[in-house]
PDB file of N, CA and C in Angstrom:
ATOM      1  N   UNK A   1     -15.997 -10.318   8.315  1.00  0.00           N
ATOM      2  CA  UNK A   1     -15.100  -9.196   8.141  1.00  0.00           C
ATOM      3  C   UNK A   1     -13.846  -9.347   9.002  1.00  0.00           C
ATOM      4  N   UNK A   2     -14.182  -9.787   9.867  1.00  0.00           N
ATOM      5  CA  UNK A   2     -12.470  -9.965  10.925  1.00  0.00           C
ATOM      6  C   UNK A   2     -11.776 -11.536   9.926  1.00  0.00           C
ATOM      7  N   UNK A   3     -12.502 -12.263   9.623  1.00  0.00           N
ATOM      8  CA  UNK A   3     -11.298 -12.736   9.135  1.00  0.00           C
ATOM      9  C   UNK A   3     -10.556 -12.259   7.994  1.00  0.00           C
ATOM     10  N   UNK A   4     -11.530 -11.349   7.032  1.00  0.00           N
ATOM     11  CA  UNK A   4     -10.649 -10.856   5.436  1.00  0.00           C
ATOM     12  C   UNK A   4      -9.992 -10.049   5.925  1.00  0.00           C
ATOM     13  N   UNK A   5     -10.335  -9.200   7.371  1.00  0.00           N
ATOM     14  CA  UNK A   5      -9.198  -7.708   7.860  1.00  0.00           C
ATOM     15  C   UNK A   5      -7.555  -8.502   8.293  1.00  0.00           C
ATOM     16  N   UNK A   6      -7.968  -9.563   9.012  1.00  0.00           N
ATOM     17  CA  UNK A   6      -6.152 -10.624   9.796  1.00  0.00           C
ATOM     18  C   UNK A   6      -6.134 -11.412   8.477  1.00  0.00           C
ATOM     19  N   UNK A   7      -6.943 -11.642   7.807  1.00  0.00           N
ATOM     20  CA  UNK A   7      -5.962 -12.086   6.431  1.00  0.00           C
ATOM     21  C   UNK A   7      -5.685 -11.391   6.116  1.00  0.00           C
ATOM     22  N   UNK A   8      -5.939 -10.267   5.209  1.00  0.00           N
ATOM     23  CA  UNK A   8      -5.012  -8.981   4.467  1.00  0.00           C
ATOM     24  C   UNK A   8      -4.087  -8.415   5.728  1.00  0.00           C
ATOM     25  N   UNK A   9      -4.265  -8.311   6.219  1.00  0.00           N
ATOM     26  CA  UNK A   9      -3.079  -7.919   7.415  1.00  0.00           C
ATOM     27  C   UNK A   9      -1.642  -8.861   7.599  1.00  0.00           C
ATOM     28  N   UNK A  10      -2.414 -10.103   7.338  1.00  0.00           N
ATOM     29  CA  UNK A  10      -1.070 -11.167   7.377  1.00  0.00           C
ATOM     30  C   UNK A  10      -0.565 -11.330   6.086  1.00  0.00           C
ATOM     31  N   UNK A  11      -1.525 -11.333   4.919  1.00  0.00           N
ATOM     32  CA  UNK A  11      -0.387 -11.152   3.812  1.00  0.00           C
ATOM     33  C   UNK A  11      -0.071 -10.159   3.640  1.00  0.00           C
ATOM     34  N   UNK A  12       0.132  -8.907   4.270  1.00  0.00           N
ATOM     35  CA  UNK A  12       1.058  -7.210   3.971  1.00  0.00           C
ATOM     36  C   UNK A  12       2.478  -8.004   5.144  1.00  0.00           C
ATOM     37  N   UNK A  13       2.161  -8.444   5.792  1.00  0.00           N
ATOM     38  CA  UNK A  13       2.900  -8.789   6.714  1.00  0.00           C
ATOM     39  C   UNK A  13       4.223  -9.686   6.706  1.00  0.00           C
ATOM     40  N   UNK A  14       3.821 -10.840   5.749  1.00  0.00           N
ATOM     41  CA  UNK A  14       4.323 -11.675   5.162  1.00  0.00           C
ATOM     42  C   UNK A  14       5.156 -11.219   4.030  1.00  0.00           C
ATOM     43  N   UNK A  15       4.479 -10.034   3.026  1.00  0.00           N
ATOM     44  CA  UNK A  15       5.111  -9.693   1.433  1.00  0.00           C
ATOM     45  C   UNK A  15       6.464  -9.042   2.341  1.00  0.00           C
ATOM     46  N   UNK A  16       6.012  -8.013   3.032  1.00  0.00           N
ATOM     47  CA  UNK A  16       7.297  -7.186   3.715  1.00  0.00           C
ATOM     48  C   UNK A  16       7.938  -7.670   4.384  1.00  0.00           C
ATOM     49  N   UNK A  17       7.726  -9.147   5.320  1.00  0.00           N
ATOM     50  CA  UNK A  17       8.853  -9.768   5.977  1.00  0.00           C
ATOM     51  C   UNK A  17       9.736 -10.108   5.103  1.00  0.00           C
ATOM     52  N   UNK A  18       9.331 -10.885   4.117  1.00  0.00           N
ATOM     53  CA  UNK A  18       9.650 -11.667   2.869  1.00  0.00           C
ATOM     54  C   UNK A  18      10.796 -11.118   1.721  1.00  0.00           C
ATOM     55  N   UNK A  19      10.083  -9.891   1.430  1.00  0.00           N
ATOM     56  CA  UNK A  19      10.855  -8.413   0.547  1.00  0.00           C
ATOM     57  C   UNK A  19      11.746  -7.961   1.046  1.00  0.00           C
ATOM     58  N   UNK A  20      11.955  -8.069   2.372  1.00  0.00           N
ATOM     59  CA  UNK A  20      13.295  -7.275   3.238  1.00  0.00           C
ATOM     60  C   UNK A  20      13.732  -7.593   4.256  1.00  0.00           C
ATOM     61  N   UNK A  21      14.751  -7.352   4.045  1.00  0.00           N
ATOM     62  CA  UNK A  21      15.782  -7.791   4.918  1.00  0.00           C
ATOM     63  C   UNK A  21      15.632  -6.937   5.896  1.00  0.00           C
ATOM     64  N   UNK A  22      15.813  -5.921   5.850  1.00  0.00           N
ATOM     65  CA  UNK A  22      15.501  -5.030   7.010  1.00  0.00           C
ATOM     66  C   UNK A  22      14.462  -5.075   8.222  1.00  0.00           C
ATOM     67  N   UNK A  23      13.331  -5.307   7.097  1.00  0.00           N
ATOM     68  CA  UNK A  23      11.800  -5.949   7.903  1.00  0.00           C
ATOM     69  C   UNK A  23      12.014  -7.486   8.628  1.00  0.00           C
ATOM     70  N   UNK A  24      13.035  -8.356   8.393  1.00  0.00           N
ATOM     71  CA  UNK A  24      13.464  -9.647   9.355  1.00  0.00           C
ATOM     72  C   UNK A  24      14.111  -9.345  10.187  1.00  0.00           C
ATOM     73  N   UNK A  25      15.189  -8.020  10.113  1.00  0.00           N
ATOM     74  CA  UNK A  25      15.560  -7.936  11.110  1.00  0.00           C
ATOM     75  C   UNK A  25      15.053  -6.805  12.494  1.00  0.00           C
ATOM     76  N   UNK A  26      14.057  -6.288  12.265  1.00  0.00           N
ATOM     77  CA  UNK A  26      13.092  -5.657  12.906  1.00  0.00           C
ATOM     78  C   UNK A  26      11.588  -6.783  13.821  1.00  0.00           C
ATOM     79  N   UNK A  27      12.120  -8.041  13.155  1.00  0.00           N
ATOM     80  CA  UNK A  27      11.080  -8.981  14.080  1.00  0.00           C
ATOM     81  C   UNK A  27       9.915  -8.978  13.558  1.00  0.00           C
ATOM     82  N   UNK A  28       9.880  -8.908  12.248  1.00  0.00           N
ATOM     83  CA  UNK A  28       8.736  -8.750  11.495  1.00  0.00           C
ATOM     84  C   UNK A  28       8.099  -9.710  11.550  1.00  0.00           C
ATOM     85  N   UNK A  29       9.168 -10.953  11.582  1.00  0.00           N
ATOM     86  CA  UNK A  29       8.208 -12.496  11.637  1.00  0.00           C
ATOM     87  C   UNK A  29       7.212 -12.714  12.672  1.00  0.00           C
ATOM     88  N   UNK A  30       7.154 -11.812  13.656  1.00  0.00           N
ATOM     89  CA  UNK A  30       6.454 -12.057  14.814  1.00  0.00           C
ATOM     90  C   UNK A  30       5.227 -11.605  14.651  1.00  0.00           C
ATOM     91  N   UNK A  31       4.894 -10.733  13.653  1.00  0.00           N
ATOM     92  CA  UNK A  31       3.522  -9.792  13.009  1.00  0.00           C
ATOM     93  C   UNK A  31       3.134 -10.796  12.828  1.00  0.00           C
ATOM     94  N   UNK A  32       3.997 -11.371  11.340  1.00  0.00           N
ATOM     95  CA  UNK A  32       3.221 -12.572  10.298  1.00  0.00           C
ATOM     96  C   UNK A  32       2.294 -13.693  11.524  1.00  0.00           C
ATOM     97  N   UNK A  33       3.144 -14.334  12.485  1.00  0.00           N
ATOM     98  CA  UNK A  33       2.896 -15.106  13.436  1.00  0.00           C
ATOM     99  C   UNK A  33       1.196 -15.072  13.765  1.00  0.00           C
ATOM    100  N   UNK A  34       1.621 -13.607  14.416  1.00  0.00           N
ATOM    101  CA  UNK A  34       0.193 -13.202  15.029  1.00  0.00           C
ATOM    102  C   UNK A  34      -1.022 -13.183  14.252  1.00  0.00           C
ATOM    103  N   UNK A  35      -0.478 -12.279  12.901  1.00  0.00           N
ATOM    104  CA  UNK A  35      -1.557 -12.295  11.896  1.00  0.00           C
ATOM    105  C   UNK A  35      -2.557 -13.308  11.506  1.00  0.00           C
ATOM    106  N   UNK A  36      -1.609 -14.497  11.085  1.00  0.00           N
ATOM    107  CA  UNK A  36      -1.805 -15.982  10.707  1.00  0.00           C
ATOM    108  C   UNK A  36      -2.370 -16.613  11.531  1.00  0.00           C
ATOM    109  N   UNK A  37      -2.204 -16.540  12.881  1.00  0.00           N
ATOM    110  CA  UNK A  37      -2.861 -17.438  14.103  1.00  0.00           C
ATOM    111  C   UNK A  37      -4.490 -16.638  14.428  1.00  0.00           C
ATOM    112  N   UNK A  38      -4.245 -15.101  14.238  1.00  0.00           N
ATOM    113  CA  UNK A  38      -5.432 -14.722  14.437  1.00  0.00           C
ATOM    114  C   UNK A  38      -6.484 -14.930  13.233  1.00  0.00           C
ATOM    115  N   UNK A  39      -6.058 -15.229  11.833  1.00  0.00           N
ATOM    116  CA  UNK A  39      -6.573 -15.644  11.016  1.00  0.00           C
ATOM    117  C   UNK A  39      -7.206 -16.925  10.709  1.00  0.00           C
ATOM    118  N   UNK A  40      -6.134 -17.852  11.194  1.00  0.00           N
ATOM    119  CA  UNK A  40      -6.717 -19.385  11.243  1.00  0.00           C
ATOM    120  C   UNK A  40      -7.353 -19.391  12.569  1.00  0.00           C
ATOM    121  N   UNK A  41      -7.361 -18.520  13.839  1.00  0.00           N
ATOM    122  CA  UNK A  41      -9.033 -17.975  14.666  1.00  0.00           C
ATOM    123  C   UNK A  41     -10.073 -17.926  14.136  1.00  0.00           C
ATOM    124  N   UNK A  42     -10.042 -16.909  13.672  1.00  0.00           N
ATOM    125  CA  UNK A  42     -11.498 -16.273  12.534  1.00  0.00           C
ATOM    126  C   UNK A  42     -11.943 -17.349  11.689  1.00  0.00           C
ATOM    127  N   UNK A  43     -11.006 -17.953  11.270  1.00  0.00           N
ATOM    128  CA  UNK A  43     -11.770 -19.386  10.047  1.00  0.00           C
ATOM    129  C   UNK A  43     -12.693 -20.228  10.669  1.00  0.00           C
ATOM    130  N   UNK A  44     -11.557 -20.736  12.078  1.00  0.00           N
ATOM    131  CA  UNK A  44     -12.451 -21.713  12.253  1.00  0.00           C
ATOM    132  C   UNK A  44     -13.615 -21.071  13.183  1.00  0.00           C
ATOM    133  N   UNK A  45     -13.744 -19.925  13.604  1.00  0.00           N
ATOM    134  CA  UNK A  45     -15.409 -19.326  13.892  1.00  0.00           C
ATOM    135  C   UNK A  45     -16.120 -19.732  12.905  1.00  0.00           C
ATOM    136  N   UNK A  46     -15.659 -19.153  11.598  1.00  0.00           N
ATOM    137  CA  UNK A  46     -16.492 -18.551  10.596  1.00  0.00           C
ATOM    138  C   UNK A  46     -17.213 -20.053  10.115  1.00  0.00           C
ATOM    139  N   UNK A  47     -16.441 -21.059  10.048  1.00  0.00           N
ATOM    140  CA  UNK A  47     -16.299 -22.513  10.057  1.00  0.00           C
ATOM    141  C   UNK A  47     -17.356 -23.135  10.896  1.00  0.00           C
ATOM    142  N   UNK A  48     -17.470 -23.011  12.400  1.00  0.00           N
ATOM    143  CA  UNK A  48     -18.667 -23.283  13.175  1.00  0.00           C
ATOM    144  C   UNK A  48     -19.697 -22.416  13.435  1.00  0.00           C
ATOM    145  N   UNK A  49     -19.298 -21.213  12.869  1.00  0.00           N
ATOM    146  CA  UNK A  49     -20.742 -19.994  12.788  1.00  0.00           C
ATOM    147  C   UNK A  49     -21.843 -20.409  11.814  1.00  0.00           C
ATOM    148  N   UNK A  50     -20.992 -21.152  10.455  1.00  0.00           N
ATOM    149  CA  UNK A  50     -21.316 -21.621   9.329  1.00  0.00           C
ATOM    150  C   UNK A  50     -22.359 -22.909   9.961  1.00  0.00           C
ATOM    151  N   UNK A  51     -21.536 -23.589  10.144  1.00  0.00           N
ATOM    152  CA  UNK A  51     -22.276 -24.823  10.844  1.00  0.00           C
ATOM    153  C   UNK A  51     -23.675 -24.811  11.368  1.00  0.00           C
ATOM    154  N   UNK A  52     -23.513 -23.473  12.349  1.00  0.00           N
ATOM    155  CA  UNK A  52     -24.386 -23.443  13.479  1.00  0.00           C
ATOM    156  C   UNK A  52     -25.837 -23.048  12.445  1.00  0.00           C
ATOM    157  N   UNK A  53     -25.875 -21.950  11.881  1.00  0.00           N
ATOM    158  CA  UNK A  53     -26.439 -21.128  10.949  1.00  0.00           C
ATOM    159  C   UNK A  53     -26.670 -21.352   9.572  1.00  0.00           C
ATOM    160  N   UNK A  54     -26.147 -22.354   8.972  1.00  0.00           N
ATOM    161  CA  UNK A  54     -25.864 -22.360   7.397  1.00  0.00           C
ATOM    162  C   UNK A  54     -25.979 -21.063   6.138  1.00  0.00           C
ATOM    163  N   UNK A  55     -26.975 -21.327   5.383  1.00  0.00           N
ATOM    164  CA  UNK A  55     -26.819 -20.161   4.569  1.00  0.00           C
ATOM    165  C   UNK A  55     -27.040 -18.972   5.022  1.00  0.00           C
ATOM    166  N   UNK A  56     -27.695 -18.530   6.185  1.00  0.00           N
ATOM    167  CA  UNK A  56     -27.648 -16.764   7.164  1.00  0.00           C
ATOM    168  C   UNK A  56     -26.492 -16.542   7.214  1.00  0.00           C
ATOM    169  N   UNK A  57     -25.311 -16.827   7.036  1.00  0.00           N
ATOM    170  CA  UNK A  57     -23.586 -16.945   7.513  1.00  0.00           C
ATOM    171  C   UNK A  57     -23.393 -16.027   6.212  1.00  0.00           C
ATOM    172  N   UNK A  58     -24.252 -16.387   5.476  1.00  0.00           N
ATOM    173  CA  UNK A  58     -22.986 -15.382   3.895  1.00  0.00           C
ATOM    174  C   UNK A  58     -24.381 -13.977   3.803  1.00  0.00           C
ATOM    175  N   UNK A  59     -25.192 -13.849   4.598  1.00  0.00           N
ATOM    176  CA  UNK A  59     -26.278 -12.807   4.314  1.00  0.00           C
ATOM    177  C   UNK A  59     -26.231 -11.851   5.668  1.00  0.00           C
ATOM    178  N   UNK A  60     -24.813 -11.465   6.175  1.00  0.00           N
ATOM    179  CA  UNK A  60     -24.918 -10.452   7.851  1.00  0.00           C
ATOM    180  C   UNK A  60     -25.694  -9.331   7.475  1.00  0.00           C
ATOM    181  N   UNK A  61     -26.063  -8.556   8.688  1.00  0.00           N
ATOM    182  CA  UNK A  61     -26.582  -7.277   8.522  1.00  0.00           C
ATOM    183  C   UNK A  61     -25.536  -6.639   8.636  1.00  0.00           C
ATOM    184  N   UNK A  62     -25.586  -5.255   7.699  1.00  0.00           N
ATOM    185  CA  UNK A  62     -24.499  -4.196   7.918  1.00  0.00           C
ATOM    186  C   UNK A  62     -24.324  -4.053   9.185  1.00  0.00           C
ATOM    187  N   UNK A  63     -24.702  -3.495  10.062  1.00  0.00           N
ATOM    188  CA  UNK A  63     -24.398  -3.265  11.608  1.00  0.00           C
ATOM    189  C   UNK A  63     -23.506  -4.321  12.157  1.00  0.00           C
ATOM    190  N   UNK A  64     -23.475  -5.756  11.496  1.00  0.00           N
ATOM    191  CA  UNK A  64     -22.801  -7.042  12.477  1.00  0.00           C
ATOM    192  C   UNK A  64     -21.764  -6.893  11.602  1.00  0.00           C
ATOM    193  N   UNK A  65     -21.798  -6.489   9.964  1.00  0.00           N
ATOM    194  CA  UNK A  65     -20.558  -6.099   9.405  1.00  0.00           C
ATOM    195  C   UNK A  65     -19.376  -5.631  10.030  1.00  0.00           C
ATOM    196  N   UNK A  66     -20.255  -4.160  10.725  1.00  0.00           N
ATOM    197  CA  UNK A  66     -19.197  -3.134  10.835  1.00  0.00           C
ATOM    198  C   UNK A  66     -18.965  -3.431  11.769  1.00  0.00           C
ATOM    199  N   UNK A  67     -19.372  -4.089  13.322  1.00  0.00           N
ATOM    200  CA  UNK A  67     -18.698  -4.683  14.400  1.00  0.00           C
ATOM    201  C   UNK A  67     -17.938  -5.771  14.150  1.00  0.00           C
ATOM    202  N   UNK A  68     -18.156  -6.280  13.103  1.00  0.00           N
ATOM    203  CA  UNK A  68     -16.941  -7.253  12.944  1.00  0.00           C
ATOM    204  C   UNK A  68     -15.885  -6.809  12.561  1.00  0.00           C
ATOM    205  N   UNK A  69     -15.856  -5.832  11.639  1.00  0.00           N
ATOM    206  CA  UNK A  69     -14.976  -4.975  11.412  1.00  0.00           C
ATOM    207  C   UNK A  69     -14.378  -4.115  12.123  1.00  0.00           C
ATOM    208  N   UNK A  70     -14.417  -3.676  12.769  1.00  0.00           N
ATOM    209  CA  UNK A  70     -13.951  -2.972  14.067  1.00  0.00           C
ATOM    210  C   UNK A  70     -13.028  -4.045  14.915  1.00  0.00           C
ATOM    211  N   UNK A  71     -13.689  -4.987  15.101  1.00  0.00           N
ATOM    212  CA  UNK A  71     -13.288  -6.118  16.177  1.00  0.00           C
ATOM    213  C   UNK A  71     -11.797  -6.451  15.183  1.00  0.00           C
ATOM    214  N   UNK A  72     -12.250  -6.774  13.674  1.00  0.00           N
ATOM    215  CA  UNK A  72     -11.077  -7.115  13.156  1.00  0.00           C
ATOM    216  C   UNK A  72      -9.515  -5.854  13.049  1.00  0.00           C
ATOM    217  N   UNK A  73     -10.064  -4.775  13.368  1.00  0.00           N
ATOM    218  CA  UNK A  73      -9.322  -4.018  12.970  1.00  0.00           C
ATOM    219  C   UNK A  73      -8.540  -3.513  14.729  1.00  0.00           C
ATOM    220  N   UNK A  74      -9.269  -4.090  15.684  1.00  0.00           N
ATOM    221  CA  UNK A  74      -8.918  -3.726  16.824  1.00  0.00           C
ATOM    222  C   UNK A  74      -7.823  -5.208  17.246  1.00  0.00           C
ATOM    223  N   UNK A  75      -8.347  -6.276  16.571  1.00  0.00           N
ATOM    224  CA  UNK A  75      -7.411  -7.343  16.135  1.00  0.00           C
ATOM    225  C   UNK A  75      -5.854  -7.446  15.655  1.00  0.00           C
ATOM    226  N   UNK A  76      -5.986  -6.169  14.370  1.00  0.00           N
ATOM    227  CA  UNK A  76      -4.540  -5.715  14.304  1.00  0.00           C
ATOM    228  C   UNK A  76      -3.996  -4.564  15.154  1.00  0.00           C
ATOM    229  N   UNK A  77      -4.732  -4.046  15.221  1.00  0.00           N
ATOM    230  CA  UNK A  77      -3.898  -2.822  16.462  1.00  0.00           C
ATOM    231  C   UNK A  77      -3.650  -3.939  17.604  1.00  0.00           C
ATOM    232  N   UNK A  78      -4.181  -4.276  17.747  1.00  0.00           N
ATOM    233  CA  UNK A  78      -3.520  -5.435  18.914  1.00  0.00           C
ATOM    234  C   UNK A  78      -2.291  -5.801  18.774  1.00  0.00           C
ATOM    235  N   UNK A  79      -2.403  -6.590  17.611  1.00  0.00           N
ATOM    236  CA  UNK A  79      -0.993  -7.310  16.917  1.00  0.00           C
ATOM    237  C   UNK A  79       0.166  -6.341  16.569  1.00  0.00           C
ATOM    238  N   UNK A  80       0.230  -5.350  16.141  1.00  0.00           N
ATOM    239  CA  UNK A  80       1.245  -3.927  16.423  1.00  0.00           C
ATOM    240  C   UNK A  80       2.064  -3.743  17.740  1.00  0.00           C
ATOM    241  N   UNK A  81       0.651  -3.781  18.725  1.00  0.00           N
ATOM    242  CA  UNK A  81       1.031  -3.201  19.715  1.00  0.00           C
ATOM    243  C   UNK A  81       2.437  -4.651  20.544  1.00  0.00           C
ATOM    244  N   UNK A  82       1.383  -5.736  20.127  1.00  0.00           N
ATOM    245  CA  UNK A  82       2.657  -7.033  21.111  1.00  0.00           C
ATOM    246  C   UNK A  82       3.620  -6.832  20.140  1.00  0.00           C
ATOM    247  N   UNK A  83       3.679  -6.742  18.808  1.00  0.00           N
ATOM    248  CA  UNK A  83       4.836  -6.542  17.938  1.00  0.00           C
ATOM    249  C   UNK A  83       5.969  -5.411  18.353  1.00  0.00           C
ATOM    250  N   UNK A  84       5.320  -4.203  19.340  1.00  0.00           N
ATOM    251  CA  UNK A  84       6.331  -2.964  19.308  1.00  0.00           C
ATOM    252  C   UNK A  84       6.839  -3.596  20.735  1.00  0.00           C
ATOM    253  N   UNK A  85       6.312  -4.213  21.771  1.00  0.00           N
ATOM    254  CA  UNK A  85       6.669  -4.657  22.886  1.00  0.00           C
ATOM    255  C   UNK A  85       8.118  -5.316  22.756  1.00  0.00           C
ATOM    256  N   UNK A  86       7.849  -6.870  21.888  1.00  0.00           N
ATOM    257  CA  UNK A  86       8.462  -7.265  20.957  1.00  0.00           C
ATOM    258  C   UNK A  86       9.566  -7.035  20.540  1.00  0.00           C
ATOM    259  N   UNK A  87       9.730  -5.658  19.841  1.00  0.00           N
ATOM    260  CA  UNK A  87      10.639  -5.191  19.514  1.00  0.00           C
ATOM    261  C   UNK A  87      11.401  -4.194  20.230  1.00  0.00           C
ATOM    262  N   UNK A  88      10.609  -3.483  21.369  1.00  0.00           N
ATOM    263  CA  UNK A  88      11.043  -2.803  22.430  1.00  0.00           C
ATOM    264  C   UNK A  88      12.243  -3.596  23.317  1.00  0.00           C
ATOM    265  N   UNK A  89      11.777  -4.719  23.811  1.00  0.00           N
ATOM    266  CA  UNK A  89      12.300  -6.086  24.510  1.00  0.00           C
ATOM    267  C   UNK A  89      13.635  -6.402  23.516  1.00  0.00           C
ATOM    268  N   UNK A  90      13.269  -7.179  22.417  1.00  0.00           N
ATOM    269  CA  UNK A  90      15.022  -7.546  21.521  1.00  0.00           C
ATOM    270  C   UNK A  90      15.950  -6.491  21.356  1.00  0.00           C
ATOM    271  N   UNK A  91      15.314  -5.384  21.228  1.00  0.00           N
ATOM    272  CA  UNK A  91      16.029  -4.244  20.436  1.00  0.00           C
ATOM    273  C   UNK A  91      17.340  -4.723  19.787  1.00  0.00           C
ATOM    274  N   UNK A  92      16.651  -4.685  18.342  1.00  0.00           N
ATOM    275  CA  UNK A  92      17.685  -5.513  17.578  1.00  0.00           C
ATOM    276  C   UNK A  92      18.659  -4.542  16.942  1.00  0.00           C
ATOM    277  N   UNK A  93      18.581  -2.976  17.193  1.00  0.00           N
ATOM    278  CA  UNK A  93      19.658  -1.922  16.853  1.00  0.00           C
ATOM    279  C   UNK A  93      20.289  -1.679  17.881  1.00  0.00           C
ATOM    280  N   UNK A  94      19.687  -1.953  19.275  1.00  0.00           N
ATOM    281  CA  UNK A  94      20.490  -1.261  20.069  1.00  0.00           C
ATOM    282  C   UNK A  94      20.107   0.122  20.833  1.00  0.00           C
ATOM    283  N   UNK A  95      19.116   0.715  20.182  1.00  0.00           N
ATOM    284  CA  UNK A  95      18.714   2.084  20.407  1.00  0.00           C
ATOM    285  C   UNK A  95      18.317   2.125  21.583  1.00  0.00           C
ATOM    286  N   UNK A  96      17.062   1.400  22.287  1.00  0.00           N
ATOM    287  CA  UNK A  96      16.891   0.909  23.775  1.00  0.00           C
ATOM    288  C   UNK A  96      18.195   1.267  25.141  1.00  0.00           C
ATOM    289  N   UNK A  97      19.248   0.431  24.299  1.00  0.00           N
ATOM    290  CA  UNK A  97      19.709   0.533  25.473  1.00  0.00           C
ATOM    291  C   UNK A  97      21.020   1.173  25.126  1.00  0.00           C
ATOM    292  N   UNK A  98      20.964   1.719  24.133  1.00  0.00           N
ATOM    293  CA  UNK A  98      21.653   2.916  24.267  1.00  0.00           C
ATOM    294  C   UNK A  98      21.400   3.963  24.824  1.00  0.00           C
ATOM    295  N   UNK A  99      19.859   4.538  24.369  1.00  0.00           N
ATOM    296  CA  UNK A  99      19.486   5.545  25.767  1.00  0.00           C
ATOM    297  C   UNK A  99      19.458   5.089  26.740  1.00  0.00           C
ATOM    298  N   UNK A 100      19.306   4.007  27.250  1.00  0.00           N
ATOM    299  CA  UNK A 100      19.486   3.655  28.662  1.00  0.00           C
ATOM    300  C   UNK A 100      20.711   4.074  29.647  1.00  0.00           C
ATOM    301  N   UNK A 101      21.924   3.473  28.614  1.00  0.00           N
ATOM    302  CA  UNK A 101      22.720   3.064  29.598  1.00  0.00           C
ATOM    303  C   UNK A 101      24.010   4.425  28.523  1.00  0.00           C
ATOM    304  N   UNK A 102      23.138   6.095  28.056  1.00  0.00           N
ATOM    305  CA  UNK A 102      23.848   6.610  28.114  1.00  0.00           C
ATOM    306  C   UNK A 102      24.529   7.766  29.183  1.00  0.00           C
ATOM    307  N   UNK A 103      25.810   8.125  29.076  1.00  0.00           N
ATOM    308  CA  UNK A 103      26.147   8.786  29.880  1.00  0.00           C
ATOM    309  C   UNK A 103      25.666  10.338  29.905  1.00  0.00           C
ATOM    310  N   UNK A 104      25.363  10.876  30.937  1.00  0.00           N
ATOM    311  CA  UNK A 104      25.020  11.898  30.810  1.00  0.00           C
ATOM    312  C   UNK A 104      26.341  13.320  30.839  1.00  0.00           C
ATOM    313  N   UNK A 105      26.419  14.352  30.415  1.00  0.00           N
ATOM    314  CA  UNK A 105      27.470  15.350  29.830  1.00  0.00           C
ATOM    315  C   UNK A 105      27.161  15.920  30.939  1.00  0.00           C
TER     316      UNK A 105
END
């Protein structure tokens, strides 16, 4: 489950970097990045989990489901969160440090 959650996460990530212009210039590529790296993570687990285990690998118990799922989904809130840092840091409008460095009346 964590790897189908950072795959579908990286291709929403990818269609909207891709689709807009707006979304490239918001640092979107840096989602896709994360998404993709945390995805080709999960493979190659799933890859030596496989190994370790053989056919038990495609038969989990619900319970290891839903912690994987969780894990995957705490995976993308992760990836959000370095993404808003990210974008906090470039501030590619300006807004940052415009409140910063406005004058007060």
């Amino acid at each position: 489950m964590t790897l189908l959650t950072t795959v579908f996460a990286a291709i929403i990530a990818t269609v909207v970097w891709y689709k807009s212009a707006q979304a490239r210039e918001m640092k979107s590529g840096v989602l896709c990045w994360l998404y993709w790296g945390a995805s080709l993570m999960w493979l190659v687990d799933a890859i030596a989990e496989y190994l370790e285990i053989h056919e038990e690998y495609f038969t989990p118990a619900p319970l290891d489901m839903l912690n994987d799922f969780y894990l995957g989904l705490s995976v993308v809130a992760l990836g959000l969160i370095i993404w808003l840092i990210v974008l906090l840091v470039k501030d590619p409008k300006g807004v940052v440090r415009a409140k910063l460095f406005a004058k007060k009346a």
